[in-house]
N, C-alpha and C. Protein backbone atom coordinates (compact mmCIF):
# COMPACT_ATOMS: atom_id res chain seq x y z
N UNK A 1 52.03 63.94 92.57
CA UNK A 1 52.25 62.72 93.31
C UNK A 1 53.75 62.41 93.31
N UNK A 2 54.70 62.31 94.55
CA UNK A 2 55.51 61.77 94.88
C UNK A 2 56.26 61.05 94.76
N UNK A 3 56.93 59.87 94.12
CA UNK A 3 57.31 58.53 94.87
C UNK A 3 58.48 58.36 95.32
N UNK A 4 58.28 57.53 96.62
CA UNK A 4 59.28 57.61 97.54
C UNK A 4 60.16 56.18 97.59
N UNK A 5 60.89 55.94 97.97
CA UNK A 5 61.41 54.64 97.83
C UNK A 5 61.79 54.14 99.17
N UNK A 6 61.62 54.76 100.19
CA UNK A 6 61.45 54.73 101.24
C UNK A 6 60.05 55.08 101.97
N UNK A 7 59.91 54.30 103.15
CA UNK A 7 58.48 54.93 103.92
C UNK A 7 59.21 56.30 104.55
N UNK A 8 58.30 56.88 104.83
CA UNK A 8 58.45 58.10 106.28
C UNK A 8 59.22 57.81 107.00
N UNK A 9 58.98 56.32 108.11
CA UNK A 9 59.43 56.43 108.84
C UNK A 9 60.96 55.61 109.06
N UNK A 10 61.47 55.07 107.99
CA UNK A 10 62.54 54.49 107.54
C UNK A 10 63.18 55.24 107.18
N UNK A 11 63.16 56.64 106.44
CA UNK A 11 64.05 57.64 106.16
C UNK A 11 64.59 58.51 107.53
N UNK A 12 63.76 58.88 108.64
CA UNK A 12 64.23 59.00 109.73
C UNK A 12 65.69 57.80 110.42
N UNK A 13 65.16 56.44 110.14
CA UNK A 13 65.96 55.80 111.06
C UNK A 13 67.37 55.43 110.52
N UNK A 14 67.44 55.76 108.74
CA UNK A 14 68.14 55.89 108.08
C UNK A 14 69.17 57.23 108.52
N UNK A 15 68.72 58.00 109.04
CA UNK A 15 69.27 59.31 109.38
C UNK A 15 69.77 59.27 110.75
N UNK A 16 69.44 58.20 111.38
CA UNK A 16 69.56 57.95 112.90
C UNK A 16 70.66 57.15 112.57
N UNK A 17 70.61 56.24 111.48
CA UNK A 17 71.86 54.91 111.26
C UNK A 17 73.13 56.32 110.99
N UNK A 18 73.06 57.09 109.99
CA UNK A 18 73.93 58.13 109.77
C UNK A 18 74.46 58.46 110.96
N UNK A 19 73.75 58.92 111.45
CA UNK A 19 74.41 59.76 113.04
C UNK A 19 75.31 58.47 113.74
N UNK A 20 74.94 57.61 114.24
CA UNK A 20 75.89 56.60 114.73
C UNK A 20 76.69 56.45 113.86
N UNK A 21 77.10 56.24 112.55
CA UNK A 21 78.06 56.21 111.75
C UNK A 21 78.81 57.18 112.07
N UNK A 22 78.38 58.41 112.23
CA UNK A 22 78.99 59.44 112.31
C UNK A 22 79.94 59.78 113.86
N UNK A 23 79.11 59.18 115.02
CA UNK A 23 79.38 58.94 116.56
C UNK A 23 80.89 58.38 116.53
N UNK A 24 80.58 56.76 115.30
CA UNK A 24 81.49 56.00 115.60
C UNK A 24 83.21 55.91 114.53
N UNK A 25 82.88 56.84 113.51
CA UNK A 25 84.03 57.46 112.88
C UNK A 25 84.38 58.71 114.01
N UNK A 26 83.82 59.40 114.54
CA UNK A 26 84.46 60.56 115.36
C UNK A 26 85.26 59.76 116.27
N UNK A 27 84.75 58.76 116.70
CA UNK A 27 85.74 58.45 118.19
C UNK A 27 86.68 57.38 117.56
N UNK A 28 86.90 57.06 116.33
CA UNK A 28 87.66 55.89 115.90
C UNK A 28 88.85 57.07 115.11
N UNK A 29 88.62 58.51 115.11
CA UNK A 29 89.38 59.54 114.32
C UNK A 29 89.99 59.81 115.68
N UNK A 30 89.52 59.77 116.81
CA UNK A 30 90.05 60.73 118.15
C UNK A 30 91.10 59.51 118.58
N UNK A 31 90.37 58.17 118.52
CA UNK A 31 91.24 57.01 119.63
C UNK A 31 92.09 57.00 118.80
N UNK A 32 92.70 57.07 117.31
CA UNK A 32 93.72 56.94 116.93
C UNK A 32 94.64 58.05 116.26
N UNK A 33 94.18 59.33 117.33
CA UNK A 33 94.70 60.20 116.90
C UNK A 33 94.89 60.98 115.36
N UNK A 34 94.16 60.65 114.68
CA UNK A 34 93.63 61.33 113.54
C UNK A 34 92.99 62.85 113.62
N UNK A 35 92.49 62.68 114.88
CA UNK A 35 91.71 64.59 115.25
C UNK A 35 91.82 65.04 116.93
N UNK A 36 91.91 65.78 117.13
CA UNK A 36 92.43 66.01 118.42
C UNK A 36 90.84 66.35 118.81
N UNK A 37 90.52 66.25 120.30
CA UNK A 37 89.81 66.63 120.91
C UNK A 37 89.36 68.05 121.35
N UNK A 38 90.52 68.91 120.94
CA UNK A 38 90.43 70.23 120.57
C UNK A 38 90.03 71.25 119.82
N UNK A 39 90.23 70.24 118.48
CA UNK A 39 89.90 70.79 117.17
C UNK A 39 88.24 71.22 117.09
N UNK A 40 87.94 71.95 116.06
CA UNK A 40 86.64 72.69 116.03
C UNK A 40 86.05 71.19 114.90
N UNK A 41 86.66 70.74 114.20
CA UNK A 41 85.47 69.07 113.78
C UNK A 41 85.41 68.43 114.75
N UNK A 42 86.08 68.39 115.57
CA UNK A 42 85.52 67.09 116.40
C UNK A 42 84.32 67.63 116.78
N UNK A 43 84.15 68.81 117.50
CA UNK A 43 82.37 69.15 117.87
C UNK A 43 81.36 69.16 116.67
N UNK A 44 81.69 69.39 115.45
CA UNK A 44 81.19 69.97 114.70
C UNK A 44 80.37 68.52 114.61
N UNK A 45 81.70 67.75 113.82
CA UNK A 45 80.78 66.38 113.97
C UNK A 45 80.21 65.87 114.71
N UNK A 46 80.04 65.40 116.30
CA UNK A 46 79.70 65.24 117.31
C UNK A 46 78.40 65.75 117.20
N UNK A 47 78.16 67.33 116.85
CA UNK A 47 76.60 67.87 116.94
C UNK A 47 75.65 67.39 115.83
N UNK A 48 76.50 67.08 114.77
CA UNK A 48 75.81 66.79 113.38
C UNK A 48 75.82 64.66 114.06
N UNK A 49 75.99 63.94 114.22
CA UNK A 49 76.07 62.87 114.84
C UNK A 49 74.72 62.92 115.94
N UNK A 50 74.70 63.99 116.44
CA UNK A 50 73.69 63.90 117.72
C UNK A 50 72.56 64.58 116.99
N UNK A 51 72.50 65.28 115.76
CA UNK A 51 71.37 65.60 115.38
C UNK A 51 70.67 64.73 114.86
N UNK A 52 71.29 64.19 114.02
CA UNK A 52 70.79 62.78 113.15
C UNK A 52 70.43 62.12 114.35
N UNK A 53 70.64 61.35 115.21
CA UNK A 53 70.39 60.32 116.17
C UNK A 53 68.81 60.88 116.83
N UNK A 54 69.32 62.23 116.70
CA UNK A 54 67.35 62.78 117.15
C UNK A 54 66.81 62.78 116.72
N UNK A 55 67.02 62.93 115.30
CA UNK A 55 65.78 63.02 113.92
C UNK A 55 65.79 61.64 113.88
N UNK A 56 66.70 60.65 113.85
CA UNK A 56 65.88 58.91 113.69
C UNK A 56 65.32 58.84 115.12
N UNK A 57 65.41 59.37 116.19
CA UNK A 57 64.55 58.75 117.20
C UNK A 57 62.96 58.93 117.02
N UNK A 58 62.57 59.55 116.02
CA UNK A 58 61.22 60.43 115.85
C UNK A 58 60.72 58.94 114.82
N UNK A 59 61.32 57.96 114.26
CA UNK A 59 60.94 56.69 113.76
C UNK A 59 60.61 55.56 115.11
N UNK A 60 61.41 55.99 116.33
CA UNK A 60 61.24 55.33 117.39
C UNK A 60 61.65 55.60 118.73
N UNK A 61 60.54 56.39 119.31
CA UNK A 61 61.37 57.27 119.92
C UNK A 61 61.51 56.73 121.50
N UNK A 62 62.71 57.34 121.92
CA UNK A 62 63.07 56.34 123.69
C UNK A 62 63.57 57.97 124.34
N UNK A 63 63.04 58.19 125.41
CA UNK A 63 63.19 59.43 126.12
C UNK A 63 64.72 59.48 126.66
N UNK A 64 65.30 58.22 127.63
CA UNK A 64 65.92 58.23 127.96
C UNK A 64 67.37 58.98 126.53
N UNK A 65 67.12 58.58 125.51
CA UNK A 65 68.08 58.70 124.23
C UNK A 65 67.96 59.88 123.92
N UNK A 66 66.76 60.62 123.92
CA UNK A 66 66.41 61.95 122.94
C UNK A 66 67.08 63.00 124.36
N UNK A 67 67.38 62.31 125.46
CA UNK A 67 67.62 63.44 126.92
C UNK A 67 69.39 63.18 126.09
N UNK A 68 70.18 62.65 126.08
CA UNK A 68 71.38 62.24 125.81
C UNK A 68 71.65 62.96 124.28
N UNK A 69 70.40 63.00 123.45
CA UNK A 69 71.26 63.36 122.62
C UNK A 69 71.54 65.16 122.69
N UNK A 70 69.96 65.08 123.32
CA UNK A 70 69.63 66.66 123.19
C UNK A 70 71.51 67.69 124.30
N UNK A 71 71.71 66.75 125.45
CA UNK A 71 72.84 66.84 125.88
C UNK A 71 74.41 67.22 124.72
N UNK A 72 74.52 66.17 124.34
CA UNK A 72 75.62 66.24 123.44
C UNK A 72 75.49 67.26 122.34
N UNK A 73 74.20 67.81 121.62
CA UNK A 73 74.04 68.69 120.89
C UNK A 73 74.63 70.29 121.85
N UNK A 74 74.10 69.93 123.22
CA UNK A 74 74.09 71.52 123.56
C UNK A 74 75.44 71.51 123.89
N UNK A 75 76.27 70.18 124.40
CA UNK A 75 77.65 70.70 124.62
C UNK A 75 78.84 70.78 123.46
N UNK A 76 78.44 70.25 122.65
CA UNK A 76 79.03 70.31 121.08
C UNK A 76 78.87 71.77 120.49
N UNK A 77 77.96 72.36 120.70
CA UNK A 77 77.93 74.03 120.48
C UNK A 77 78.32 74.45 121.32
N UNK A 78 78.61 74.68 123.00
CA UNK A 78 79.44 75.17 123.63
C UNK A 78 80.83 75.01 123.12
N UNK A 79 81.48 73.44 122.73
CA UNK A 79 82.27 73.33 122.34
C UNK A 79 82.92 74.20 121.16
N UNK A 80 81.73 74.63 120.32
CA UNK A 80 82.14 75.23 119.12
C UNK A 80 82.36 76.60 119.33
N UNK A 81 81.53 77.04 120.26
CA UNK A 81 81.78 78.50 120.65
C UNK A 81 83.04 78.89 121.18
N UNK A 82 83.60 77.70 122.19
CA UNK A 82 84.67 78.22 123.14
C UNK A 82 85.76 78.27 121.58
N UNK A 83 85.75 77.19 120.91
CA UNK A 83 86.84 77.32 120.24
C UNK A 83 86.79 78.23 119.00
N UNK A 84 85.62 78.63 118.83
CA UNK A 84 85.66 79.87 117.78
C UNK A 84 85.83 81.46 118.57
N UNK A 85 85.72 81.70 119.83
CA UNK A 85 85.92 82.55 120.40
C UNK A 85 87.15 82.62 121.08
N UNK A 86 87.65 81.43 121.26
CA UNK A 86 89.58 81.55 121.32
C UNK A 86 90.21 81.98 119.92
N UNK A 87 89.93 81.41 118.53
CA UNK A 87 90.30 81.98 117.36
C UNK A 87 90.17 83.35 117.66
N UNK A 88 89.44 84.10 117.41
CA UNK A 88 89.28 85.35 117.49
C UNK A 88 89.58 86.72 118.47
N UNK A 89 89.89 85.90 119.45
CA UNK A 89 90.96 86.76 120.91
C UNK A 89 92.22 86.99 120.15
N UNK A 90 92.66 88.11 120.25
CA UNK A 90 93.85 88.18 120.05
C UNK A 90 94.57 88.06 121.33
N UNK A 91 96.15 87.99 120.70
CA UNK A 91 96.95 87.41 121.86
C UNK A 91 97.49 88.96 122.48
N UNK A 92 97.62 89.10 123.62
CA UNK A 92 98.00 90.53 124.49
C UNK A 92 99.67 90.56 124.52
């Protein structure tokens, strides 16, 4: 037997509060120039931000949100790709 100190579905939205924490330190690191928009954290975080926000939507879930986040996840790994596959080009 278990015990939890949280319900089920409060540990999700707890994880959803994370991700916006996480949304709103990324863009408060970018607007004041702390991380460039270039850099490989800014996606990194961004995807980890949009994952959490999906796993708390499963405490309450809104379609319109889970389409947005599922978005930002897939372009946050594009993001990560382009810039891990520029690392690794060498220069001609």
């Amino acid at each position: 037997m278990t015990i939890s100190l949280l319900p089920p579905l409060a540990v999700y939205e707890v994880i959803g509060i994370l991700g916006f924490a996480l949304y709103v330190t990324n863009y408060s690191l970018l607007t004041t120039r702390c991380l460039s928009s270039d850099c490989l954290a800014y996606f990194t975080i961004n995807l980890v931000a949009a994952s959490c926000v999906l796993m708390g939507l499963m405490a309450s879930f809104n379609l319109a949100s889970a389409m947005l986040q599922i978005f930002w996840v897939a372009m946050s790994l594009v993001g990560i790709l382009v810039r891990l596959r520029a690392r690794h080009q060498t220069p001609v």
